[in-house]
N, C-alpha and C. Protein backbone atom coordinates (compact mmCIF):
# COMPACT_ATOMS: atom_id res chain seq x y z
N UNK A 1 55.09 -24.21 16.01
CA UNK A 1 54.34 -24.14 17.24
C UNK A 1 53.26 -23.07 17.09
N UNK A 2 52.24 -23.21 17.68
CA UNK A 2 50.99 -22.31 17.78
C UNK A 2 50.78 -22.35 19.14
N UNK A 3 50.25 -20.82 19.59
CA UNK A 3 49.62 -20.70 20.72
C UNK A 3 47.85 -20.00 20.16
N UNK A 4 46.89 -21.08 20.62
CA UNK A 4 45.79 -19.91 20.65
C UNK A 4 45.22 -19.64 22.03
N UNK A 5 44.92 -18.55 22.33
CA UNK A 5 44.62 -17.74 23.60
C UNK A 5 43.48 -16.87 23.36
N UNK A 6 42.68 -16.58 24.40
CA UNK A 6 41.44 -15.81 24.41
C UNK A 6 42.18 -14.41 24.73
N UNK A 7 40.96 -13.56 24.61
CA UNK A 7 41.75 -11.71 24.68
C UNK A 7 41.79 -12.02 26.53
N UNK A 8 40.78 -12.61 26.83
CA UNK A 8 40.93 -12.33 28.34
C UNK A 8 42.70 -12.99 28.90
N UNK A 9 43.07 -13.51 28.22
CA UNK A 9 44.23 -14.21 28.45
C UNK A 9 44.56 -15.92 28.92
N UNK A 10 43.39 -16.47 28.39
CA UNK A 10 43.44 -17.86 29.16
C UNK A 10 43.88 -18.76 27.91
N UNK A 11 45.12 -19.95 28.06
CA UNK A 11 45.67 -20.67 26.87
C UNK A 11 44.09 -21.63 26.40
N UNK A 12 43.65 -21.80 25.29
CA UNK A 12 42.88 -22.73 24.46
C UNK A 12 43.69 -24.09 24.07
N UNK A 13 45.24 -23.30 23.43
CA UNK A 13 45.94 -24.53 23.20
C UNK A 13 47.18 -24.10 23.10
N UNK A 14 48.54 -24.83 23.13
CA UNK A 14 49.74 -24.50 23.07
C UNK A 14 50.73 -25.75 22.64
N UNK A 15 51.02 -25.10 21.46
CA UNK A 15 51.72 -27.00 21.38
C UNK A 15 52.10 -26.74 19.76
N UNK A 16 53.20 -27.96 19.16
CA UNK A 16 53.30 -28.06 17.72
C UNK A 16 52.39 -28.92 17.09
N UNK A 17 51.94 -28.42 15.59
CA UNK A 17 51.42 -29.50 15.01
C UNK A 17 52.73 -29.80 14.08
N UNK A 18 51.94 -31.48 14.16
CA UNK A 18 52.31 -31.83 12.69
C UNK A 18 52.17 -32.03 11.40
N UNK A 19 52.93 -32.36 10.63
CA UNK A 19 51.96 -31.93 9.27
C UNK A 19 51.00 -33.03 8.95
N UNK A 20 49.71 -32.11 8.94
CA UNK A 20 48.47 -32.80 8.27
C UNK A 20 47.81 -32.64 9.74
N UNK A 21 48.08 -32.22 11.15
CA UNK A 21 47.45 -32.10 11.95
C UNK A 21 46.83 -31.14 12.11
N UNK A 22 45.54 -30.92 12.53
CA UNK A 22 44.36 -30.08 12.35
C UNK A 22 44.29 -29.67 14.13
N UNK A 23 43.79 -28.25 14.20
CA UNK A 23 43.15 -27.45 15.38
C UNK A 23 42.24 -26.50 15.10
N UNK A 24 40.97 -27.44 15.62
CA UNK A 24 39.46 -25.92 15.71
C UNK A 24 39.73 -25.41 16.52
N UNK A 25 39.30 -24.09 16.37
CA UNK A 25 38.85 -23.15 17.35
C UNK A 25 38.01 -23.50 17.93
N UNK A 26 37.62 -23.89 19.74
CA UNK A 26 36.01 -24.22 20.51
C UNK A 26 34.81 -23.17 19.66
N UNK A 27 33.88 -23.48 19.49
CA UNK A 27 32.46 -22.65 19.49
C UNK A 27 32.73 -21.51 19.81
N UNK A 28 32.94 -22.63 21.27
CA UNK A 28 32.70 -21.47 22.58
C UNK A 28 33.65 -20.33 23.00
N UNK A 29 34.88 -20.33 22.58
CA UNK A 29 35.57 -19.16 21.84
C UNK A 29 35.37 -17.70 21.63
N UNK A 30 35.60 -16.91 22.60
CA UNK A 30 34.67 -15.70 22.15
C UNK A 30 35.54 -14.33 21.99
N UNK A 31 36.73 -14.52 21.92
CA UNK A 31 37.80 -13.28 21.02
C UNK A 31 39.38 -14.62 20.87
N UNK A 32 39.06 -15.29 20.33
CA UNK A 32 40.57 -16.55 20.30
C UNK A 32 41.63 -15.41 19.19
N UNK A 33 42.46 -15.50 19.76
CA UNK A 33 44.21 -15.10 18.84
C UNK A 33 44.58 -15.78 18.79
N UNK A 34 46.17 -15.90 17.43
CA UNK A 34 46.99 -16.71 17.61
C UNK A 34 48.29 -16.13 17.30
N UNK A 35 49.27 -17.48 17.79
CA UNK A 35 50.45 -16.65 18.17
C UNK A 35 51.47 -17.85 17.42
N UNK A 36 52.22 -17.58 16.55
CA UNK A 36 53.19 -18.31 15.82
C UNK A 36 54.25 -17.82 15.20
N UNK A 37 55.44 -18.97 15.34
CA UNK A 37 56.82 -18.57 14.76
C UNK A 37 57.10 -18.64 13.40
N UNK A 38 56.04 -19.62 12.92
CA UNK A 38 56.20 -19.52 10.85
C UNK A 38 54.76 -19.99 10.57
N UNK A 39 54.04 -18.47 10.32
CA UNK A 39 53.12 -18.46 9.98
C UNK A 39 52.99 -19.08 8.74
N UNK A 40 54.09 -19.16 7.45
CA UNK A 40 53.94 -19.83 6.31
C UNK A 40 53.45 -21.45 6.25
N UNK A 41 53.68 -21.76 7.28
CA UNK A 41 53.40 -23.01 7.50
C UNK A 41 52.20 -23.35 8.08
N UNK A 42 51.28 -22.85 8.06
CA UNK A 42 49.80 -23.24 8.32
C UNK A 42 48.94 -22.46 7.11
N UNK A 43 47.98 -23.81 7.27
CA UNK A 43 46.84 -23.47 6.46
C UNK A 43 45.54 -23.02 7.13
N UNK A 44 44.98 -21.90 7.39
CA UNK A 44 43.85 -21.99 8.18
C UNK A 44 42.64 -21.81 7.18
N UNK A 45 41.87 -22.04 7.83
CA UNK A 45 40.27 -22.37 6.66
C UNK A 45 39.58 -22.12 8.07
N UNK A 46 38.23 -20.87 6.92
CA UNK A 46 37.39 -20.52 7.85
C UNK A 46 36.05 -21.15 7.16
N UNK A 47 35.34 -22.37 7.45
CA UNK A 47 34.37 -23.49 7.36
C UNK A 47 35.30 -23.56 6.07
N UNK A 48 34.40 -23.84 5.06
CA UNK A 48 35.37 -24.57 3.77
C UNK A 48 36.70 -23.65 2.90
N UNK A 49 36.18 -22.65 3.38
CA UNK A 49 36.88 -21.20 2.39
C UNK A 49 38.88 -21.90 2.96
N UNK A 50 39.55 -21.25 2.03
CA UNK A 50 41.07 -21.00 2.58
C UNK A 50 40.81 -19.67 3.03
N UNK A 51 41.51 -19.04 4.06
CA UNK A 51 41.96 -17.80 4.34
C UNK A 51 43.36 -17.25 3.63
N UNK A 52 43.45 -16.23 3.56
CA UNK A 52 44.68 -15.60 3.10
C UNK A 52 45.87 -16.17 4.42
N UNK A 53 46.83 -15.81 3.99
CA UNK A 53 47.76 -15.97 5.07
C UNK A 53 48.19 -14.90 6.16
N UNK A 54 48.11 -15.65 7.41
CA UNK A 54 48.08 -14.55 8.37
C UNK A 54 49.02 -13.81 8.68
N UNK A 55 50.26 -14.14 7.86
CA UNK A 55 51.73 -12.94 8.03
C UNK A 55 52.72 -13.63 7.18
N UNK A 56 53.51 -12.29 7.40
CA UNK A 56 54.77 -12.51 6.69
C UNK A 56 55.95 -13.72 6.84
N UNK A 57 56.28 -14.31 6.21
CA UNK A 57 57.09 -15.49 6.36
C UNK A 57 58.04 -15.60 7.22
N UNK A 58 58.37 -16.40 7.57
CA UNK A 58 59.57 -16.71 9.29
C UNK A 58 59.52 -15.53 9.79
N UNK A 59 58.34 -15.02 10.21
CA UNK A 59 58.56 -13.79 11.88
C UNK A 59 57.50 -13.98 12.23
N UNK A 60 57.36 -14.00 13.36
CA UNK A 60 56.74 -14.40 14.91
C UNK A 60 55.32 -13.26 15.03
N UNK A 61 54.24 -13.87 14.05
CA UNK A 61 52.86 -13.03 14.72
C UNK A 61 52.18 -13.38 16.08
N UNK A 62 51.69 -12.11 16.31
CA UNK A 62 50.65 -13.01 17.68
C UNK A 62 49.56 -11.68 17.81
N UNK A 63 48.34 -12.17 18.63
CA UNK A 63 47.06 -11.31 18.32
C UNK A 63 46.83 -11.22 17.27
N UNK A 64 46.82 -12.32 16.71
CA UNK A 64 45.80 -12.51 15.30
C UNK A 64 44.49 -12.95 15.68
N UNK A 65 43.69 -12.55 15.49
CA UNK A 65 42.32 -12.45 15.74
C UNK A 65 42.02 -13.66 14.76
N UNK A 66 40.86 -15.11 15.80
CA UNK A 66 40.69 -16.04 15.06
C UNK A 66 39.67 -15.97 14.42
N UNK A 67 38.53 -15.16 14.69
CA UNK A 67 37.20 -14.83 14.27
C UNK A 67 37.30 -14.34 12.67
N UNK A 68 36.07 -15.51 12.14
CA UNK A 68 36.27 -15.73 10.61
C UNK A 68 36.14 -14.38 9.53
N UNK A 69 35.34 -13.32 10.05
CA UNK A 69 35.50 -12.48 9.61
C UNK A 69 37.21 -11.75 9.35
N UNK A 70 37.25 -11.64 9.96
CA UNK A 70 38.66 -10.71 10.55
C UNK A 70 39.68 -11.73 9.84
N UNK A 71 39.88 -12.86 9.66
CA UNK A 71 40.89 -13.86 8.94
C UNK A 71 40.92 -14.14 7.36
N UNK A 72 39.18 -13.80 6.95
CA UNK A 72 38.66 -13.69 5.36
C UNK A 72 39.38 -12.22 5.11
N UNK A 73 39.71 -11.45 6.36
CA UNK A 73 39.90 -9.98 5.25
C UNK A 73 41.15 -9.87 4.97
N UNK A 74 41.91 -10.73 5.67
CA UNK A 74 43.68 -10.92 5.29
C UNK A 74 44.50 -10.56 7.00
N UNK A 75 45.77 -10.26 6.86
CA UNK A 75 46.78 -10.15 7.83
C UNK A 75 46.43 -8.70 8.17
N UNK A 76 45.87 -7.94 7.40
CA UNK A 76 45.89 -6.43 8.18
C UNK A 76 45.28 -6.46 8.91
N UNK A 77 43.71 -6.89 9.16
CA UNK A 77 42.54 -6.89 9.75
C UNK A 77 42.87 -7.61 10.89
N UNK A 78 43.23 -9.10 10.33
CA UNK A 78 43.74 -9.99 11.54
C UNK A 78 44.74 -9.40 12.90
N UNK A 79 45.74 -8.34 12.44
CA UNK A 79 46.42 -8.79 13.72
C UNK A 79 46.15 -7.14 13.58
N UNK A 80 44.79 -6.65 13.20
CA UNK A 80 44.29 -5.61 13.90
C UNK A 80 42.97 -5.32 14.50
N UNK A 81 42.32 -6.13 14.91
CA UNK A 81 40.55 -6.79 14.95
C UNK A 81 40.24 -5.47 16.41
């Protein structure tokens, strides 16, 4: 399951994918986090690039900063933006 949420606090999306199912971030998006129970299990890509992975295996990140900068620099940056 993934939650992404704006800093102001409003849900973007909330729900499981499945595998091979894809979620952009809107444009219009203007501080998106995310919030998940096995981060190992997603692939995120910022335009074509892979990103590093956004945390440590089976534990529960959240305020990971979706903004492509902050996701190219790894998990420290991310869930410290």
């Amino acid at each position: 399951w993934i939650q992404v949420y704006e800093r102001s606090g409003s849900t973007l999306f909330q729900g499981e994918l499945t595998s091979g199912q894809t979620y952009q971030v809107p444009a219009t998006a203007s501080a998106p986090l995310l919030r998940t129970g096995k981060p190992e299990a997603l692939s995120v890509k910022v335009g074509t690039a892979n990103a590093p992975a956004i945390g440590p295996a089976a534990t529960t990140v959240r305020d990971v900063s979706l903004l492509g900068p902050d996701l190219m620099r790894g998990p420290a940056a991310a869930l410290n933006p």
